[in-house]
N, C-alpha and C. Protein backbone atom coordinates (compact mmCIF):
# COMPACT_ATOMS: atom_id res chain seq x y z
N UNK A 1 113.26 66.14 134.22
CA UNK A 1 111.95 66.38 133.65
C UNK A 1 111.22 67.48 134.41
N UNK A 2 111.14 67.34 135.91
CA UNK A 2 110.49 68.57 136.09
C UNK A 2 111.34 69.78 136.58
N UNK A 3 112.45 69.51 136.11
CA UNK A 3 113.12 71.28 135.66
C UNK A 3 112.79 71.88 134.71
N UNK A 4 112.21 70.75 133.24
CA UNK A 4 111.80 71.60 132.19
C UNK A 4 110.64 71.86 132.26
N UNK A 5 109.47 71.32 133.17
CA UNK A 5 108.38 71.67 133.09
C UNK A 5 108.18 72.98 134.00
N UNK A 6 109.42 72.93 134.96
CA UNK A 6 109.01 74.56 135.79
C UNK A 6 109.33 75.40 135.34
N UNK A 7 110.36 74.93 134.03
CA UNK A 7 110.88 76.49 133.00
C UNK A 7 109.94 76.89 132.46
N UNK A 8 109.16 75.63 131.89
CA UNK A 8 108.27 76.15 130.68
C UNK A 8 107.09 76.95 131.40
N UNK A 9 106.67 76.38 132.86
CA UNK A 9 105.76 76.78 133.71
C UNK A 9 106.09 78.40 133.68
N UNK A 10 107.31 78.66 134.00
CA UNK A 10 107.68 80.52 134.14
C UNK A 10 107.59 81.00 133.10
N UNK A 11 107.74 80.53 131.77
CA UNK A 11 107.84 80.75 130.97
C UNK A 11 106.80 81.26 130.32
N UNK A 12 105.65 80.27 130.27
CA UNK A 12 104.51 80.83 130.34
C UNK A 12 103.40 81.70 131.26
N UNK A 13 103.81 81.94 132.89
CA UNK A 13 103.47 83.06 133.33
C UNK A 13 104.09 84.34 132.84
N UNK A 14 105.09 84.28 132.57
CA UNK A 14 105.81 85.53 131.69
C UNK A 14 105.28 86.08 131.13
N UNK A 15 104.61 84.93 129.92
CA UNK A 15 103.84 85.40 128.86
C UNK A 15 102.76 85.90 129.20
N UNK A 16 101.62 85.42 130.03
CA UNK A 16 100.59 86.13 130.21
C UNK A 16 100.55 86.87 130.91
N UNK A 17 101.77 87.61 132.25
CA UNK A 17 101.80 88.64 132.53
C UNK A 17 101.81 89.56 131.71
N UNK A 18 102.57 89.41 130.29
CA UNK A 18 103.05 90.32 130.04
C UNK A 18 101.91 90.51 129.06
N UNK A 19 101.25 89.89 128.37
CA UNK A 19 100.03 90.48 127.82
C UNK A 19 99.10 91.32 128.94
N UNK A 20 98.62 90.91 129.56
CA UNK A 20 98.11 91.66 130.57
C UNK A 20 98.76 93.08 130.46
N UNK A 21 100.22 93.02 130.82
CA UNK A 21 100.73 94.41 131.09
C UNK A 21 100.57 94.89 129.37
N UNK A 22 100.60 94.56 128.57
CA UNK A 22 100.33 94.86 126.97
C UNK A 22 99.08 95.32 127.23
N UNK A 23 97.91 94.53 127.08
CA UNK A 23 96.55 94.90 127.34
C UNK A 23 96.46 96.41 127.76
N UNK A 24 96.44 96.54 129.05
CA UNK A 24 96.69 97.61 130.20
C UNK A 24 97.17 98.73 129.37
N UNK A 25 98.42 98.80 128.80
CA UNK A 25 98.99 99.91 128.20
C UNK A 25 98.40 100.00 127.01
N UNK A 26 97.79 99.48 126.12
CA UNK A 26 97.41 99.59 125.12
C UNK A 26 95.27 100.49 125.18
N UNK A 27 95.12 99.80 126.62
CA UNK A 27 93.79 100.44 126.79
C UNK A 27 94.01 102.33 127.43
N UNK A 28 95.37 102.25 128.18
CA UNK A 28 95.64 103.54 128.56
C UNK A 28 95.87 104.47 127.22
N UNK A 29 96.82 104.35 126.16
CA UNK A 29 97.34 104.83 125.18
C UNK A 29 96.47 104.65 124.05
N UNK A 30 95.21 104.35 124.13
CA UNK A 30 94.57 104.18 122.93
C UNK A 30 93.96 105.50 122.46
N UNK A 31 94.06 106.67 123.24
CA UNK A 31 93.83 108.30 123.10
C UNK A 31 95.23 108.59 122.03
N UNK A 32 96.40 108.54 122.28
CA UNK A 32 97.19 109.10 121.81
C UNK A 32 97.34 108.29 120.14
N UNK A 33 96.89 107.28 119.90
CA UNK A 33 96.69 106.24 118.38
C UNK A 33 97.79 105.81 118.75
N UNK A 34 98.63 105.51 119.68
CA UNK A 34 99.72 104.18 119.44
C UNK A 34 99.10 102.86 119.79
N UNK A 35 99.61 101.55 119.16
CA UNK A 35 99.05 100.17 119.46
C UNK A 35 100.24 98.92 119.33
N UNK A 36 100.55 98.86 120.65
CA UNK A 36 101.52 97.94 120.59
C UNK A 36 100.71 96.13 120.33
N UNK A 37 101.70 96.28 119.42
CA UNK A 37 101.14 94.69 119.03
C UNK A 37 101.71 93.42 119.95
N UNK A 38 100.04 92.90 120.27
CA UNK A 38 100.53 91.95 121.05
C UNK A 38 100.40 90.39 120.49
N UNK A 39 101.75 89.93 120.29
CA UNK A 39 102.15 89.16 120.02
C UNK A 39 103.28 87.73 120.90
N UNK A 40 103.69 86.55 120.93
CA UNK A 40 104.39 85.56 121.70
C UNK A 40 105.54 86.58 122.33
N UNK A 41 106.30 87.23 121.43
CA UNK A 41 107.12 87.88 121.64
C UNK A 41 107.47 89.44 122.19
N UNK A 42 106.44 89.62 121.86
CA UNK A 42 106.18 91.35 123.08
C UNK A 42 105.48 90.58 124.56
N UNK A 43 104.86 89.84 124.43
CA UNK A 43 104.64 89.22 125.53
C UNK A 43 105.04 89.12 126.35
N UNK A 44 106.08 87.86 126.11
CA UNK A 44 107.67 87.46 126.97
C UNK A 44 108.26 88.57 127.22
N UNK A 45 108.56 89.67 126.17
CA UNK A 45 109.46 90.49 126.62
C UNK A 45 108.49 91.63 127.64
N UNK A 46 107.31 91.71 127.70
CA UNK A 46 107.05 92.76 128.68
C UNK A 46 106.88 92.29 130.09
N UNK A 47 106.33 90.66 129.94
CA UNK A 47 106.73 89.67 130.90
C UNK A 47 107.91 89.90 131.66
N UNK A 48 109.04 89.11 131.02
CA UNK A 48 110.32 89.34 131.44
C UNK A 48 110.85 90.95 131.56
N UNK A 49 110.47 91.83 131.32
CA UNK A 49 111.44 93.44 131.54
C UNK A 49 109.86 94.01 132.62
N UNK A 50 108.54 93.80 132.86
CA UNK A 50 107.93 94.36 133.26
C UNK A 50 107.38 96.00 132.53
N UNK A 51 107.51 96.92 133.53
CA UNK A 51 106.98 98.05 132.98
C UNK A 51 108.13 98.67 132.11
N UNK A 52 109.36 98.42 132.31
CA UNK A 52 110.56 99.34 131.04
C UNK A 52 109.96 98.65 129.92
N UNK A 53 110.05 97.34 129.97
CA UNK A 53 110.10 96.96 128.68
C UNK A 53 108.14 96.94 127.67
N UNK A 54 107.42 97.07 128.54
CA UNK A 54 106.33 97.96 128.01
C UNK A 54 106.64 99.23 127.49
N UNK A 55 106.90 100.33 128.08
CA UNK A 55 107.66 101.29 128.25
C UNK A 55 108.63 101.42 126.29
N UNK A 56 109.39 100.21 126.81
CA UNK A 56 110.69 100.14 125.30
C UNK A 56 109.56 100.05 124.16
N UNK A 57 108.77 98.81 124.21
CA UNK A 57 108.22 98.92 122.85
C UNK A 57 106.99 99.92 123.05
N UNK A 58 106.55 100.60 123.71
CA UNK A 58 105.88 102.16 123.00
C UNK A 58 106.46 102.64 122.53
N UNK A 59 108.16 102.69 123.17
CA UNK A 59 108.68 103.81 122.61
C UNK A 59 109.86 103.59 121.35
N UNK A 60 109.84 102.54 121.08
CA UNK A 60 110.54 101.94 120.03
C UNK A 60 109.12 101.91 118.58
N UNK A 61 107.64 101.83 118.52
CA UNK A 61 106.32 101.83 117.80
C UNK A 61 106.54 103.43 117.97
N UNK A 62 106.61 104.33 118.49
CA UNK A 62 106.17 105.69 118.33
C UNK A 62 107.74 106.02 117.53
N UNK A 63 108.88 105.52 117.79
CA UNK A 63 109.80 106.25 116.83
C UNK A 63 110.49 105.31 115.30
N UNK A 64 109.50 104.49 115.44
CA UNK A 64 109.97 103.69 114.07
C UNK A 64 108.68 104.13 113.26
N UNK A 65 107.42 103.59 114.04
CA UNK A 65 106.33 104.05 112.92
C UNK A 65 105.82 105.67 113.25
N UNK A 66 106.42 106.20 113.32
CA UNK A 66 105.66 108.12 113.43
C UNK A 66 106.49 108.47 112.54
């Protein structure tokens, strides 16, 4: 039991790191009109990858939607 509660525990700092790091990039880049959507799942993933994976989805939003 409390192995799953320390997963879920990381699990969810993940997440709100990674909004944070969403936030952050989204207040820097709001000159150029890109807006990464922050959602459970860009979350986790900017959480879990840090700045690449901020980084991936700008640059995955600037070459799917441009």
């Amino acid at each position: 039991m409390q192995k799953t509660s320390a997963m879920l525990f990381t699990v969810l700092k993940k997440m709100v790191t990674g909004a944070f790091f969403l936030y952050g990039a989204n207040v820097l880049i709001q000159q150029t009109g890109l807006h990464i959507v922050m959602n459970p799942f860009t979350a986790f993933l900017a959480g879990f990858l840090g700045l690449p994976g901020v980084l991936s989805l700008a640059a995955i939003h600037f070459f799917i939607f441009r």
